[in-house]
C-alpha atoms as a PDB file:
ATOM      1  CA  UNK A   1      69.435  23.480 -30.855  1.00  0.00           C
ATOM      2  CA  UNK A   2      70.022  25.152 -34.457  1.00  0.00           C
ATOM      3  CA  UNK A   3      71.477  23.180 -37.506  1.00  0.00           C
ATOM      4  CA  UNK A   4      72.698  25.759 -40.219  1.00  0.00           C
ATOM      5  CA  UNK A   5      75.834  25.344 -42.710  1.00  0.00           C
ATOM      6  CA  UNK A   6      75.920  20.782 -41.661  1.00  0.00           C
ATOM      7  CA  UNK A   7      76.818  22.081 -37.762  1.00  0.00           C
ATOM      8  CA  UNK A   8      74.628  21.711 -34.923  1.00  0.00           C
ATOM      9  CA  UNK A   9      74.837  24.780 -32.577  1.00  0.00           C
ATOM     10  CA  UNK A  10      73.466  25.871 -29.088  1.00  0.00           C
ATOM     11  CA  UNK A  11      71.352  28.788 -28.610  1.00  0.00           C
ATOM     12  CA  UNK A  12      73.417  32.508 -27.320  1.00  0.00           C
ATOM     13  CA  UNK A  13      70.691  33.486 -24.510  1.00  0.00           C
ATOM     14  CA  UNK A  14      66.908  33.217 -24.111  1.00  0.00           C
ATOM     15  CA  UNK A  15      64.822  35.909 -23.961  1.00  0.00           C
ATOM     16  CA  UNK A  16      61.548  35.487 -21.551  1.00  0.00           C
ATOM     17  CA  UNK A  17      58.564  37.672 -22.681  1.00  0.00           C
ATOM     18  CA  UNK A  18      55.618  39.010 -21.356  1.00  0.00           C
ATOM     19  CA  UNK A  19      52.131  37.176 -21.464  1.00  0.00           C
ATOM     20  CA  UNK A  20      50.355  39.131 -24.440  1.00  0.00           C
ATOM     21  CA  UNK A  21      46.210  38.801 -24.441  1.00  0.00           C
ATOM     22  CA  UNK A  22      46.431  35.712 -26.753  1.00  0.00           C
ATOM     23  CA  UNK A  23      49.418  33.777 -25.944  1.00  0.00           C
ATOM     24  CA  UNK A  24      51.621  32.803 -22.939  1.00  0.00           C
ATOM     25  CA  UNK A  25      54.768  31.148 -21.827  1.00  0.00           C
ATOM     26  CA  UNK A  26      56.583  32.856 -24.360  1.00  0.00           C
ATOM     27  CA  UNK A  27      60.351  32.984 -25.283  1.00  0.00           C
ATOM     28  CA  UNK A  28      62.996  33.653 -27.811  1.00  0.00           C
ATOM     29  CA  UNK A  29      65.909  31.779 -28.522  1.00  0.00           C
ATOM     30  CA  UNK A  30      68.969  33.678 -30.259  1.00  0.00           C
ATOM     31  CA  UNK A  31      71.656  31.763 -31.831  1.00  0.00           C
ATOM     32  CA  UNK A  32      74.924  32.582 -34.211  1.00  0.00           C
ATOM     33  CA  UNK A  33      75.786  30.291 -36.657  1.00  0.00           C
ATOM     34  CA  UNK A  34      79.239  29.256 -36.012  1.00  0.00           C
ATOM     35  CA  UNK A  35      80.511  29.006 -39.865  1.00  0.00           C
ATOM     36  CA  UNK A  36      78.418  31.916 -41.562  1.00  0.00           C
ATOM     37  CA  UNK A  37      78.115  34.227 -38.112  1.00  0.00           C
ATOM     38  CA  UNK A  38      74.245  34.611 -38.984  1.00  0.00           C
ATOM     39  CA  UNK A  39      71.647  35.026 -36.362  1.00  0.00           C
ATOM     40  CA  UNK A  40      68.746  32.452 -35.442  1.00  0.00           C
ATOM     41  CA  UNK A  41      65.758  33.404 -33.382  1.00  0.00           C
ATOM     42  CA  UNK A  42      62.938  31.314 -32.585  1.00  0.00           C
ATOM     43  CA  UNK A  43      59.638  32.357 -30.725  1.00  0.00           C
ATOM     44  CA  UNK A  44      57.962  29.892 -28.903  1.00  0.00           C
ATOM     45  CA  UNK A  45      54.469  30.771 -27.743  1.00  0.00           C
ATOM     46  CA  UNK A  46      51.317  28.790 -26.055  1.00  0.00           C
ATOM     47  CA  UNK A  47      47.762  30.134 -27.091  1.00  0.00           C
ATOM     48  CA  UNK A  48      45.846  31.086 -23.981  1.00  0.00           C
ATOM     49  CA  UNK A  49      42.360  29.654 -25.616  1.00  0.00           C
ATOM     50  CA  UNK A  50      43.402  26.065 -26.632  1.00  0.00           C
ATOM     51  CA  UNK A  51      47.121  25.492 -25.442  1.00  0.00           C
ATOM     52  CA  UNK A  52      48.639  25.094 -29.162  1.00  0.00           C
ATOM     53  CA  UNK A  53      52.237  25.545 -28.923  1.00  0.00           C
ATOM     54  CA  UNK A  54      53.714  27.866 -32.036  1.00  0.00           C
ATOM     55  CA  UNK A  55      57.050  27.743 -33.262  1.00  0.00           C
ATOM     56  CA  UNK A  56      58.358  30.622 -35.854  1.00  0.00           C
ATOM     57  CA  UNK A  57      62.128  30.280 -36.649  1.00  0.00           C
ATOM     58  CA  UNK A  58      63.775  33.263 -38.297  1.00  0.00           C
ATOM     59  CA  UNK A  59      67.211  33.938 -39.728  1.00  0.00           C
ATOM     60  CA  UNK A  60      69.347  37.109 -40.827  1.00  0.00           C
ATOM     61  CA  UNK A  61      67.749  40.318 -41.230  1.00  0.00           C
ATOM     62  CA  UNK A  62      64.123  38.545 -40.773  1.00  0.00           C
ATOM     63  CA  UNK A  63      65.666  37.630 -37.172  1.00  0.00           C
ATOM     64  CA  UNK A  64      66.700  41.084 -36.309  1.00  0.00           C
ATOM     65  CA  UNK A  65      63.743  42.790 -37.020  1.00  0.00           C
ATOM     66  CA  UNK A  66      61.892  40.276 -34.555  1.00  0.00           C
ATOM     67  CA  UNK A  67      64.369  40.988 -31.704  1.00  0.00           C
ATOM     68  CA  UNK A  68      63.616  44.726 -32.662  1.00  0.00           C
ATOM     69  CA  UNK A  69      60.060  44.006 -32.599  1.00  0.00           C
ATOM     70  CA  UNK A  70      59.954  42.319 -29.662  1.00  0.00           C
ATOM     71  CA  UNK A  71      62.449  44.305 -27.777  1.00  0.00           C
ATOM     72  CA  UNK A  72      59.717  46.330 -25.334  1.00  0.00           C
ATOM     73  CA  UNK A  73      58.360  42.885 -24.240  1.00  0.00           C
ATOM     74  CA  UNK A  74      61.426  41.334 -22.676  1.00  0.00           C
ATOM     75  CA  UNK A  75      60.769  40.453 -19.071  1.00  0.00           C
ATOM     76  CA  UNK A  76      64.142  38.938 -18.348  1.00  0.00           C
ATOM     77  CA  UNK A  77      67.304  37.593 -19.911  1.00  0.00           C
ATOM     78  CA  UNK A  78      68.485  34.219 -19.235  1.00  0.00           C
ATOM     79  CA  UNK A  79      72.120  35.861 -18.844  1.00  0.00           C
ATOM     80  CA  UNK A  80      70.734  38.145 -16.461  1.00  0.00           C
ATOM     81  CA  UNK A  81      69.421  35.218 -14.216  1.00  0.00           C
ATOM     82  CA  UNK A  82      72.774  33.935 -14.287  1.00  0.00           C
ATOM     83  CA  UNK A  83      74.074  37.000 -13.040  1.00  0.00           C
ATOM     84  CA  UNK A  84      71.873  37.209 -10.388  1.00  0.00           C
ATOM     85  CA  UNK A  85      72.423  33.953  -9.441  1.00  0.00           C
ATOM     86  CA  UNK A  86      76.016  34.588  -9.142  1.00  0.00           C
ATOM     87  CA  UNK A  87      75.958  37.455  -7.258  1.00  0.00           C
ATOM     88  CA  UNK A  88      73.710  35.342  -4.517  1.00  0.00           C
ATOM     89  CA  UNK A  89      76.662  33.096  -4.132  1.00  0.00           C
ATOM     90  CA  UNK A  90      79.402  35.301  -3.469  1.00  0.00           C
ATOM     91  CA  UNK A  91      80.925  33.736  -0.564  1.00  0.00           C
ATOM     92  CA  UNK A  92      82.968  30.639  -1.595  1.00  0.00           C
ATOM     93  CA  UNK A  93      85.326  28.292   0.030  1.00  0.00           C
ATOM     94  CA  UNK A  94      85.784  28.216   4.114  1.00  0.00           C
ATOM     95  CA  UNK A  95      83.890  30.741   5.947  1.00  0.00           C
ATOM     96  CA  UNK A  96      83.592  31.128   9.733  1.00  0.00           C
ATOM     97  CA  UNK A  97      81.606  32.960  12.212  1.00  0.00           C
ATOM     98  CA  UNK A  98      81.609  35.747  14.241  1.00  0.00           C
ATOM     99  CA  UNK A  99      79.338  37.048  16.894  1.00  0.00           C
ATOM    100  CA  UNK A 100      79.325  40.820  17.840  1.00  0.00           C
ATOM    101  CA  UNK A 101      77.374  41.960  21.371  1.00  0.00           C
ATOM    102  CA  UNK A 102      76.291  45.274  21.620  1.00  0.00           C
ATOM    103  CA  UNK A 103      76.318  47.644  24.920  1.00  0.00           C
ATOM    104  CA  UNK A 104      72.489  47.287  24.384  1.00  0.00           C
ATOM    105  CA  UNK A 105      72.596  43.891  24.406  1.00  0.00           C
ATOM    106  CA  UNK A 106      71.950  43.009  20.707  1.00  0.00           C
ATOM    107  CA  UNK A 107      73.819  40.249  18.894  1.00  0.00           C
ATOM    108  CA  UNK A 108      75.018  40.361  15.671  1.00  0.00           C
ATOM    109  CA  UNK A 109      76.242  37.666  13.925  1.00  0.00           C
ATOM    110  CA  UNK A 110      78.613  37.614  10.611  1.00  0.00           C
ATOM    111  CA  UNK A 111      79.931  34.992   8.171  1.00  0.00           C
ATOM    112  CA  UNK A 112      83.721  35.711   6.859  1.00  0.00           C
ATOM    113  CA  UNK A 113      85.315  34.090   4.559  1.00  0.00           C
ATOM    114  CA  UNK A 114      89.657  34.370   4.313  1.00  0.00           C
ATOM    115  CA  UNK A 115      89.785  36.451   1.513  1.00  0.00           C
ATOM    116  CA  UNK A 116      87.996  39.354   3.365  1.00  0.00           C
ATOM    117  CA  UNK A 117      84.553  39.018   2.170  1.00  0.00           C
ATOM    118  CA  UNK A 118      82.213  39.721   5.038  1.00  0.00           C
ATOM    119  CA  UNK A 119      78.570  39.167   5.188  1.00  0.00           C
ATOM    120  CA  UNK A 120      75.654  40.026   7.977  1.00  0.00           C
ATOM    121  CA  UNK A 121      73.617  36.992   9.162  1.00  0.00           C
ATOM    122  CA  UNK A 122      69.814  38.269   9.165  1.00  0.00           C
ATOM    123  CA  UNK A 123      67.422  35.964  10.805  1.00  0.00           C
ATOM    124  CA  UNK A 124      69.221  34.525  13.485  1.00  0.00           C
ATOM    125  CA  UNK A 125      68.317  33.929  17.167  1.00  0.00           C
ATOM    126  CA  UNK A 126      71.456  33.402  18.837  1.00  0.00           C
ATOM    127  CA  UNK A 127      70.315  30.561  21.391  1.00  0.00           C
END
C-alpha cells in the first residue's frame, strides 16, 4: 500500500527478481498515484549474510530509472502468474465425459464442456 496526494492506493503489479550474490527474496512493487498519475516503486530485498530486510521506495523519474535498471533481472510478473493461472482453468461450468476405444484397444478419455471446449484426460486408467 502507497499513500501519495492524502489517498491510499494499491500497488499495479509486482515484479519478482532474481537472487543477486548478496540479497534474496527480492521484489518490486509498482504503483500510480491515482490524483497526480506518478509512479511508485519499492524494492524489497533480504541480505543473504544476516537476513536484514531493505526497503527503498522511489517516485517519478527516480522510479523509472529503477524499473530500467532492474529490467534484465525480472524473473516473473505477478500479471503473468495470473495469466497462467487462467489459462489452467479454462474449462468452466458443466462438463461431461467421454470415452473413445481404439481398434487397438486403447482408451481415450475426454472432458467437454457445452460450449465446445474439449480437453484430453492424461493419466487415467480406465478401470
Amino acid at each position: 500500500m502507497f499513500t501519495h496526494c492524502h489517498t491510499t492506493f494499491r500497488t499495479k503489479d509486482v515484479y519478482f527478481l532474481f537472487d543477486n550474490k548478496d540479497f534474496m527474496n527480492r521484489h518490486i512493487f509498482i504503483a500510480m498515484c491515482p490524483k497526480c498519475k506518478q509512479i511508485f516503486t519499492k524494492l524489497v530485498e533480504t541480505r543473504k549474510a544476516d537476513n536484514k530486510r531493505f526497503e527503498k521506495t522511489l517516485i517519478g523519474n527516480k522510479a523509472e530509472k529503477m524499473l530500467n535498471s532492474l529490467r534484465n533481472e525480472v524473473d516473473i510478473k505477478q500479471s503473468d502468474l495470473v495469466q497462467k493461472r487462467a489459462k489452467m482453468h479454462e474449462q468452466k461450468g458443466i462438463v461431461y465425459g467421454e470415452n473413445i476405444e481404439y481398434k487397438c484397444g486403447d482408451v481415450a478419455r475426454y472432458a467437454h464442456s457445452f460450449i465446445n471446449n474439449k480437453r484430453k484426460l492424461v493419466g487415467i486408467d480406465p478401470q
